[in-house]
N, C-alpha and C. Protein backbone atom coordinates (compact mmCIF):
# COMPACT_ATOMS: atom_id res chain seq x y z
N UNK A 1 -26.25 12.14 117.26
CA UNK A 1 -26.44 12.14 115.81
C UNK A 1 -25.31 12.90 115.14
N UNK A 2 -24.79 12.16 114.08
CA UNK A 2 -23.49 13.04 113.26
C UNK A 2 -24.43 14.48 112.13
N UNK A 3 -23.69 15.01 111.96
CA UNK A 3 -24.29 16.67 111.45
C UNK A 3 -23.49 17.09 110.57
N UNK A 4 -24.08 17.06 109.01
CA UNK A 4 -23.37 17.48 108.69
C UNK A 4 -23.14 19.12 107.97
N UNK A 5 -22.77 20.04 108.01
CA UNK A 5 -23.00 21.46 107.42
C UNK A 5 -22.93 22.03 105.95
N UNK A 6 -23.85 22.42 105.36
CA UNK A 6 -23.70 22.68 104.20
C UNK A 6 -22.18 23.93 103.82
N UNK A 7 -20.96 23.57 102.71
CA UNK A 7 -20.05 24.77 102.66
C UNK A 7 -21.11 25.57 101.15
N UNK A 8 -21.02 26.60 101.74
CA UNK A 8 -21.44 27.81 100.71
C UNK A 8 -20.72 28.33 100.02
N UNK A 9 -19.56 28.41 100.24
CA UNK A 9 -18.53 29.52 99.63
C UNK A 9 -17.95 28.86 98.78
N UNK A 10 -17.91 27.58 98.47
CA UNK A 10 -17.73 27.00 96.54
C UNK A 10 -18.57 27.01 95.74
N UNK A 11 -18.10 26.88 94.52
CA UNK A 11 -19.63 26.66 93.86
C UNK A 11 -20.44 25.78 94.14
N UNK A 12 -21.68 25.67 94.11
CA UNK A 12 -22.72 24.69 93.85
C UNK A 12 -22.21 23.60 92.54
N UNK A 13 -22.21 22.44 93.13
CA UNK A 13 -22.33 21.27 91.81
C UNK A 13 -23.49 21.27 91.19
N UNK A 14 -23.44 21.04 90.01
CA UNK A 14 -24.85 20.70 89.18
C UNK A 14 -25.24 19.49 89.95
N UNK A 15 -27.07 19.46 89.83
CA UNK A 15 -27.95 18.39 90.09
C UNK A 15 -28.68 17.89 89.33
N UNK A 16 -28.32 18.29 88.16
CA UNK A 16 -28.92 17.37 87.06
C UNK A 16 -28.18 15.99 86.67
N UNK A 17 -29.17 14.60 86.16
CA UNK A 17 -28.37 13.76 86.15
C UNK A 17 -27.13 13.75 85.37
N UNK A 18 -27.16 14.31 84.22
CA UNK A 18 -26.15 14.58 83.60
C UNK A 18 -24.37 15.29 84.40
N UNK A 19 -24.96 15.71 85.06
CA UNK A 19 -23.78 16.12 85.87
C UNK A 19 -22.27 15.35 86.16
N UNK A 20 -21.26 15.89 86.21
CA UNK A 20 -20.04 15.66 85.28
C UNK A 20 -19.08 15.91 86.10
N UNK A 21 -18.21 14.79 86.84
CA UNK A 21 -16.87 14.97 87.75
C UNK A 21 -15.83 13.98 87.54
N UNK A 22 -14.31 14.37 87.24
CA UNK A 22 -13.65 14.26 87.05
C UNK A 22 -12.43 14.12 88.02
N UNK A 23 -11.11 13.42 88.68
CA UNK A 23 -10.15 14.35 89.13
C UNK A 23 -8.83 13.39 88.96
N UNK A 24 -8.03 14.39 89.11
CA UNK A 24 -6.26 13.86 88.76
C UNK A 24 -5.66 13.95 90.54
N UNK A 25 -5.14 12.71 91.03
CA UNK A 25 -3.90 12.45 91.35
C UNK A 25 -2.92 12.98 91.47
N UNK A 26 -1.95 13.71 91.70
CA UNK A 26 -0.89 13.77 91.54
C UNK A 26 0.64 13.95 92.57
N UNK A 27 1.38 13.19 92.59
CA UNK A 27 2.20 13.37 93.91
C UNK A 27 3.81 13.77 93.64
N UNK A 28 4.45 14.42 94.17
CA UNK A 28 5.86 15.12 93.68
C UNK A 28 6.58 14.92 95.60
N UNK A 29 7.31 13.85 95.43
CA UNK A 29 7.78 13.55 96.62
C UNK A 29 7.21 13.29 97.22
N UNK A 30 7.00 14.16 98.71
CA UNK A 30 5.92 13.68 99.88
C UNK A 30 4.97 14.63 100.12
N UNK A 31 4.75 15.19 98.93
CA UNK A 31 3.60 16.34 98.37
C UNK A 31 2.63 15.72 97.70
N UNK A 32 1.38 15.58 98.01
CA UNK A 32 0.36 15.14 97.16
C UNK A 32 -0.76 16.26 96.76
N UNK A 33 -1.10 16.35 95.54
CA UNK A 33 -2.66 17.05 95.18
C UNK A 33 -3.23 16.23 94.49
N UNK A 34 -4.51 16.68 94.69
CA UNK A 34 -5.88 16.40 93.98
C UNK A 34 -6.35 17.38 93.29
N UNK A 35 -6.75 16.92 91.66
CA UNK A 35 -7.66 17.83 91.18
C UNK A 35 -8.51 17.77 91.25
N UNK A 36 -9.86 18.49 91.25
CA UNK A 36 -10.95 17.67 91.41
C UNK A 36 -12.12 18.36 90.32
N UNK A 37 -12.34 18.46 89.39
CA UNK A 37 -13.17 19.28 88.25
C UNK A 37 -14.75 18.85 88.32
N UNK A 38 -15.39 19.57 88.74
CA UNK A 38 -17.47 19.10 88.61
C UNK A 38 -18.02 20.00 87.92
N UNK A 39 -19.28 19.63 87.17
CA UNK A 39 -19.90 20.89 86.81
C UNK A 39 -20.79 21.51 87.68
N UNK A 40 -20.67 22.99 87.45
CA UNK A 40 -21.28 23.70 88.11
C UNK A 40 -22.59 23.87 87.88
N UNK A 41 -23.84 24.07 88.78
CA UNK A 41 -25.03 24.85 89.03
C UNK A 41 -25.37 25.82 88.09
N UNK A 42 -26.16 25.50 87.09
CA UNK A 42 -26.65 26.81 85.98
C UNK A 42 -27.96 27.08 86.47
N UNK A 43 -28.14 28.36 86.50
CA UNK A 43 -29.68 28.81 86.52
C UNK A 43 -30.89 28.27 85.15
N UNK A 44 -30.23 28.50 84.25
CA UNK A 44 -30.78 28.16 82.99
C UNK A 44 -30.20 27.39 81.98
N UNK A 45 -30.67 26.14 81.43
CA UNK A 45 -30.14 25.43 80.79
C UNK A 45 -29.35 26.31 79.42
N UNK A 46 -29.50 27.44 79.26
CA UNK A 46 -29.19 28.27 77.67
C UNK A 46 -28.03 29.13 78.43
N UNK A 47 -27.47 28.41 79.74
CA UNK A 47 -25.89 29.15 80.66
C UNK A 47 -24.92 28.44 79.58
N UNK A 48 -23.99 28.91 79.36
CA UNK A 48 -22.87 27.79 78.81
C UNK A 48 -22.30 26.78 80.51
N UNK A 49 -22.15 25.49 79.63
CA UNK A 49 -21.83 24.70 80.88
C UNK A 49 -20.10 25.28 81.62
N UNK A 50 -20.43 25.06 82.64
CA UNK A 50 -19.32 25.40 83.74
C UNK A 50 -18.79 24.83 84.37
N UNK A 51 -17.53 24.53 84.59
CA UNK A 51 -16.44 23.74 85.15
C UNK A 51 -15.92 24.27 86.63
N UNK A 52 -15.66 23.83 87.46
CA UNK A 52 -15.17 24.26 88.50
C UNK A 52 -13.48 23.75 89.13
N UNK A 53 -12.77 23.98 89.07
CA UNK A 53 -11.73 23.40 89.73
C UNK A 53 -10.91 23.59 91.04
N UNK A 54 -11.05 22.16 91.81
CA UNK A 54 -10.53 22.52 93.26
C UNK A 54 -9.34 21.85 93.39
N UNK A 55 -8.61 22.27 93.97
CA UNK A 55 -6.91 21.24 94.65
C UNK A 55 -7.02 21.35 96.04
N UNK A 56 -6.64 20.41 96.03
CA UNK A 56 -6.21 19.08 97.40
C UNK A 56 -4.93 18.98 97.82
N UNK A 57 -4.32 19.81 98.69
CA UNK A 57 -3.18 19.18 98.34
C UNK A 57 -2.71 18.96 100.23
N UNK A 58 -1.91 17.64 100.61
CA UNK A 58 -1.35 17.34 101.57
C UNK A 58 0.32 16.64 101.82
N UNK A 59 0.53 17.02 102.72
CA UNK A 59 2.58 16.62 103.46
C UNK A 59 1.92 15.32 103.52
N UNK A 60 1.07 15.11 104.29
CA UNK A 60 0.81 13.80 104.85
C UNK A 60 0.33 12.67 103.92
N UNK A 61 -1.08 12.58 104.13
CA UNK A 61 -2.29 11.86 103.65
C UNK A 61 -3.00 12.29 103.04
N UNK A 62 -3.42 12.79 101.64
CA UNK A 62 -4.35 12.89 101.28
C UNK A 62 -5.22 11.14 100.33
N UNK A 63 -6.53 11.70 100.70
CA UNK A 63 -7.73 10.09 100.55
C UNK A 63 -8.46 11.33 99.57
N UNK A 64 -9.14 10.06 98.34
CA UNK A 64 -9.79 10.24 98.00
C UNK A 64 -11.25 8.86 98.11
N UNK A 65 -12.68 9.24 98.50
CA UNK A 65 -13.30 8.05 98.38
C UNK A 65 -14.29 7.96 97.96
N UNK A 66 -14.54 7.32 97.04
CA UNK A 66 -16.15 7.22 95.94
C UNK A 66 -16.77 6.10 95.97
N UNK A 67 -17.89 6.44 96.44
CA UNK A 67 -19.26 5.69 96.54
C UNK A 67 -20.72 5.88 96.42
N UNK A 68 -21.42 5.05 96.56
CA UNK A 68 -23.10 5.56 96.49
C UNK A 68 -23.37 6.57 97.42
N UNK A 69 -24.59 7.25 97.25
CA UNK A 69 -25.03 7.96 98.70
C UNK A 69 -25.23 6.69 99.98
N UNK A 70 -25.74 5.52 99.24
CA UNK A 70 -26.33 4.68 100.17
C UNK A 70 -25.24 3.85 101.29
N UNK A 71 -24.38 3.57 100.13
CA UNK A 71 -23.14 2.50 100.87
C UNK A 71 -22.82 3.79 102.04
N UNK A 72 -22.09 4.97 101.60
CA UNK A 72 -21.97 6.20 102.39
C UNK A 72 -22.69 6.05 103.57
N UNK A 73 -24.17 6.16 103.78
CA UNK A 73 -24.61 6.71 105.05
C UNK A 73 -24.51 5.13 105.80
N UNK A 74 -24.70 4.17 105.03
CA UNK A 74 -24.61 2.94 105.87
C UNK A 74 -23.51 3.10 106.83
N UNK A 75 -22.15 3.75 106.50
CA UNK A 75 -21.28 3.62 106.86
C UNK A 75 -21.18 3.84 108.38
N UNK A 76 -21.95 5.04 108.49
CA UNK A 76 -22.55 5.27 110.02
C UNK A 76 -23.27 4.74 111.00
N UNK A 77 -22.85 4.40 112.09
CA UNK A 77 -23.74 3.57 113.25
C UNK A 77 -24.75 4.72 113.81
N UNK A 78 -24.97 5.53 113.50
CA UNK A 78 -25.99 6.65 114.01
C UNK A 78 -26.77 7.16 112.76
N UNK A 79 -28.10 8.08 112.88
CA UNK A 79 -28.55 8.39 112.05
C UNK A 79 -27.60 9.23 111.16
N UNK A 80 -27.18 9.45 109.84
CA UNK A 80 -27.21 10.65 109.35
C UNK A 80 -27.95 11.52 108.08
N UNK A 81 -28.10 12.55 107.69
CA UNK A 81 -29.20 12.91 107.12
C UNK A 81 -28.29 14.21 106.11
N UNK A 82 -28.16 13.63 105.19
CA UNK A 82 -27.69 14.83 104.02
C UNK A 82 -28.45 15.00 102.58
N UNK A 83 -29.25 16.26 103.13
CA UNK A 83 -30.84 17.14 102.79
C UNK A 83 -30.83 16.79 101.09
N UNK A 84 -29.10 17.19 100.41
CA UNK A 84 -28.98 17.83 99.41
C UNK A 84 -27.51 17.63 98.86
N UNK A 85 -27.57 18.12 97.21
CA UNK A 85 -26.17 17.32 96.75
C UNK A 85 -25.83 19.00 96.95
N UNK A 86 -24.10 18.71 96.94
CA UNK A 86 -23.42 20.15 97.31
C UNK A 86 -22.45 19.28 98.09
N UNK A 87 -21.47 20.67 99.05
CA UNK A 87 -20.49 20.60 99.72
C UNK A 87 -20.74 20.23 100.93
N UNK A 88 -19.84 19.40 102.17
CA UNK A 88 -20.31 19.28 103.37
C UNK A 88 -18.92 19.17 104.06
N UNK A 89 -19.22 19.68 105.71
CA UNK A 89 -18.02 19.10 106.35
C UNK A 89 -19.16 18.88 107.25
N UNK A 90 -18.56 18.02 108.15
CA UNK A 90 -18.79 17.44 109.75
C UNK A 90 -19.00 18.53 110.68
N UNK A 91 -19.97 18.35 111.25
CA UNK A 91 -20.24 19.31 112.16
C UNK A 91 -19.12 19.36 113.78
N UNK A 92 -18.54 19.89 114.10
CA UNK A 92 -18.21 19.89 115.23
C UNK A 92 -18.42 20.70 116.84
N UNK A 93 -18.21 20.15 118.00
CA UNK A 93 -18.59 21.02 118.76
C UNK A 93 -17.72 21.62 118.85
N UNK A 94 -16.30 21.87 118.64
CA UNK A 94 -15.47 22.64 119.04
C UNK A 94 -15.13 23.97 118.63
N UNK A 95 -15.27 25.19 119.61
CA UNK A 95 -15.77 26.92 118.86
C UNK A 95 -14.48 26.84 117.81
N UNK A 96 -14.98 27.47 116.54
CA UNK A 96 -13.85 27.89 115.59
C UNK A 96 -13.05 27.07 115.65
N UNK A 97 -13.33 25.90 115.15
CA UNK A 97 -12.07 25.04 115.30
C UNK A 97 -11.06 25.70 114.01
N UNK A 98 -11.79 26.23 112.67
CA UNK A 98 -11.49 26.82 111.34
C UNK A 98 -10.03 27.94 111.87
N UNK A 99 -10.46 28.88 113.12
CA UNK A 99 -9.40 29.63 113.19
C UNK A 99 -8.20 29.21 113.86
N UNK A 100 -8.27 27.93 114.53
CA UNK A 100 -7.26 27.18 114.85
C UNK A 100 -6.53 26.40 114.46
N UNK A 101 -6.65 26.32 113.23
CA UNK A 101 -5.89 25.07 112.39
C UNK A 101 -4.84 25.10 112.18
N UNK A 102 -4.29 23.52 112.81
CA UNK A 102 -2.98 24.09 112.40
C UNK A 102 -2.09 23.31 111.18
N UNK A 103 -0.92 23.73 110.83
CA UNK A 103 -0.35 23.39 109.57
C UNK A 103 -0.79 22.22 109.24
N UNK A 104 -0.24 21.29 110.39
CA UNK A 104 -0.51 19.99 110.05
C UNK A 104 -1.88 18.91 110.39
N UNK A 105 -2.84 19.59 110.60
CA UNK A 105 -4.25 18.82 110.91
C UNK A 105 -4.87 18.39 109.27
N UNK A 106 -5.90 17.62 109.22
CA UNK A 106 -6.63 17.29 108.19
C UNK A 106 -7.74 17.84 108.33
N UNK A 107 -8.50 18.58 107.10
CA UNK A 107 -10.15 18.53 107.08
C UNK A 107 -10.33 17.30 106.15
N UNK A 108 -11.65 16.98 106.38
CA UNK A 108 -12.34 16.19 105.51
C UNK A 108 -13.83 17.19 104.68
N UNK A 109 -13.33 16.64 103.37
CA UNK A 109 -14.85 17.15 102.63
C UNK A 109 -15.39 16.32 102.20
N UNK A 110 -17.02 16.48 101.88
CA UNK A 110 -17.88 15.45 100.99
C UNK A 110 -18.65 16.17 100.55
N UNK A 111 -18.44 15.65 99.24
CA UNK A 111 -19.21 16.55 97.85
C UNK A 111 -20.11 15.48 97.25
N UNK A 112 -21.86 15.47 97.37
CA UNK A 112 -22.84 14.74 97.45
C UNK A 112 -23.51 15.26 95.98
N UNK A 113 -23.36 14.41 94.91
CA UNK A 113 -23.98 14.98 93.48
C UNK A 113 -24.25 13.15 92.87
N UNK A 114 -25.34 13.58 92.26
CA UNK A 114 -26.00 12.39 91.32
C UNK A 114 -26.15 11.16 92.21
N UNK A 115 -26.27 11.20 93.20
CA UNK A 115 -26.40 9.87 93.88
C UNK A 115 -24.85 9.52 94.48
N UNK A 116 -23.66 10.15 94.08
CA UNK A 116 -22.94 9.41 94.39
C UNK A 116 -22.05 10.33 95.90
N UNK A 117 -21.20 10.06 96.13
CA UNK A 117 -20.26 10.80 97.44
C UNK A 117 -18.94 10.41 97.44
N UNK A 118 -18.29 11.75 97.09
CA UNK A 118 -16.82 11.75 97.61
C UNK A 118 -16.45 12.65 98.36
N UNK A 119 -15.25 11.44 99.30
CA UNK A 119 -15.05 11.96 100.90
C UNK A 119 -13.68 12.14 100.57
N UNK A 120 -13.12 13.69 100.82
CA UNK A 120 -11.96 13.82 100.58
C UNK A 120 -11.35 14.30 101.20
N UNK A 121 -9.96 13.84 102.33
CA UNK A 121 -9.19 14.08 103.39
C UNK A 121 -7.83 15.14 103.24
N UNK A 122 -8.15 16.37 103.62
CA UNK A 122 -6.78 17.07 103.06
C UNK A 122 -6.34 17.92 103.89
N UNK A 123 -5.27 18.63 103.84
CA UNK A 123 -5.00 19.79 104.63
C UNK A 123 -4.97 21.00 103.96
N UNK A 124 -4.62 21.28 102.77
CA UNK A 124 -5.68 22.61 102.21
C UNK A 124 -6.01 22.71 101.16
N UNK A 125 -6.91 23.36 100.47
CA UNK A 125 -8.07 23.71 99.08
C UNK A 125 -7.69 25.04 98.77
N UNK A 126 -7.88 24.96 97.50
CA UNK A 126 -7.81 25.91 96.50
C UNK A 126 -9.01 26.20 95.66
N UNK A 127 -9.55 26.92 95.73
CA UNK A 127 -10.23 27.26 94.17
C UNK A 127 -9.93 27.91 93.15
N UNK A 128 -9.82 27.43 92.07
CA UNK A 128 -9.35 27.72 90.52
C UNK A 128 -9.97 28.47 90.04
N UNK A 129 -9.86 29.77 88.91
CA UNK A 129 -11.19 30.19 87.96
C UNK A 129 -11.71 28.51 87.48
N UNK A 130 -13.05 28.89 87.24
CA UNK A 130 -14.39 28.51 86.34
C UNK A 130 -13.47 28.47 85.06
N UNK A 131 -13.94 27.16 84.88
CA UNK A 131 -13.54 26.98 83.11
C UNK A 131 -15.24 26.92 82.31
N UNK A 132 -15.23 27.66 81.52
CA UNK A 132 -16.36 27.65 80.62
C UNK A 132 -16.58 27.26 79.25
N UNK A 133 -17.44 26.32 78.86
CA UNK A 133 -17.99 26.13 76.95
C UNK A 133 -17.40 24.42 76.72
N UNK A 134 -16.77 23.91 78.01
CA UNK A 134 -15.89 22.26 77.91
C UNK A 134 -17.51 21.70 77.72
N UNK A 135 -17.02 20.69 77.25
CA UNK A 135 -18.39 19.41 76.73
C UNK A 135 -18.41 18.51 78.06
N UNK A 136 -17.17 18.38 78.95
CA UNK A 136 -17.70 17.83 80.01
C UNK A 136 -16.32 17.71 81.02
N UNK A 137 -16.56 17.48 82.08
CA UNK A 137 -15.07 17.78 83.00
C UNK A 137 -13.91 17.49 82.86
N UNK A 138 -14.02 16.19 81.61
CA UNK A 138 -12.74 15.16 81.52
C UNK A 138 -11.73 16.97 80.70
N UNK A 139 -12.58 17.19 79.35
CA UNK A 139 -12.55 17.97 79.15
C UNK A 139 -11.46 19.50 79.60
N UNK A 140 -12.45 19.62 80.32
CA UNK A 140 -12.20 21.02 81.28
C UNK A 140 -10.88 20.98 82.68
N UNK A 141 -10.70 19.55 82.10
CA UNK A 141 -9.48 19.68 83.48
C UNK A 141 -8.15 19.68 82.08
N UNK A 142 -8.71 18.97 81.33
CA UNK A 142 -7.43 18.85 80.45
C UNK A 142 -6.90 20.37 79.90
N UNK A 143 -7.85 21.21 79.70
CA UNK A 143 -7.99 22.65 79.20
C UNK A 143 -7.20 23.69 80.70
N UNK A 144 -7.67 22.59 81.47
CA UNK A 144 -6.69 23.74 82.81
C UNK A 144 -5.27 22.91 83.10
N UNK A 145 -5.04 21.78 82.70
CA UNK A 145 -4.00 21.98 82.99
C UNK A 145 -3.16 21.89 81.79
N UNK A 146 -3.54 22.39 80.73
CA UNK A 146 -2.45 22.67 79.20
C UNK A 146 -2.58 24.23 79.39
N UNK A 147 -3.12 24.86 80.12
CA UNK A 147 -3.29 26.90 80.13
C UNK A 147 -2.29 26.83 80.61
């Protein structure tokens, strides 16, 4: 059975339907990034809404891929089972593979919100400050990248 692990250490995406993702492209030679802007997880609807911003960036290959949850798990010839919307990587057996990485390997992420899933292939992430008070991600990416 494939496994996949919840990541903790980004923010939580919002799970309300309303919930709001955005991202930019961008390539400079044989350098590619991804922006990728979602709203964040409020405790209380009276939070000001919150923006999150991550980069993607790869020498090689970076993929971006958007689809249903459903088309997604079809994709698998084995069961798979993802509890909850949020962050995920692939489970592996190999100890710490995290402290072995090297320059040039790929992770893959999938970020599971509103029904939908994007699977995104990179070799390393960034997290941005929180943009706060945007009306919605399109928004909040445009506000980070005119700062």
């Amino acid at each position: 059975m494939i496994a996949f692990s919840l990541i903790n250490k980004l923010s939580a995406p919002e799970i309300e339907p309303q919930s709001d993702v955005r991202y930019l492209l961008r390539q400079e030679g044989s350098d590619q990034s991804l922006l990728l802007c979602y709203s964040v997880k409020r405790d209380f609807l009276s939070v000001p809404k919150t923006y999150s911003i991550l980069e993607f960036s790869s020498a090689q290959v970076l993929e971006i891929h958007q689809m249903s949850i459903e088309d997604y798990l079809d994709g698998f010839e084995e069961d798979v089972d993802i509890p909850q919307a949020g962050f995920y990587q692939f489970n592996t057996d190999e100890p710490d593979e995290a402290s072995t990485n090297d320059e040039d390997e790929t992770d893959v992420l999938v970020l599971v919100i509103s029904g939908s899933v994007f699977e995104i292939t990179y070799q390393t992430l960034k997290q941005h400050e929180d943009i706060y008070h945007c009306s919605n991600a399109e928004q909040a990416l445009i506000q980070y990248l005119t700062a």
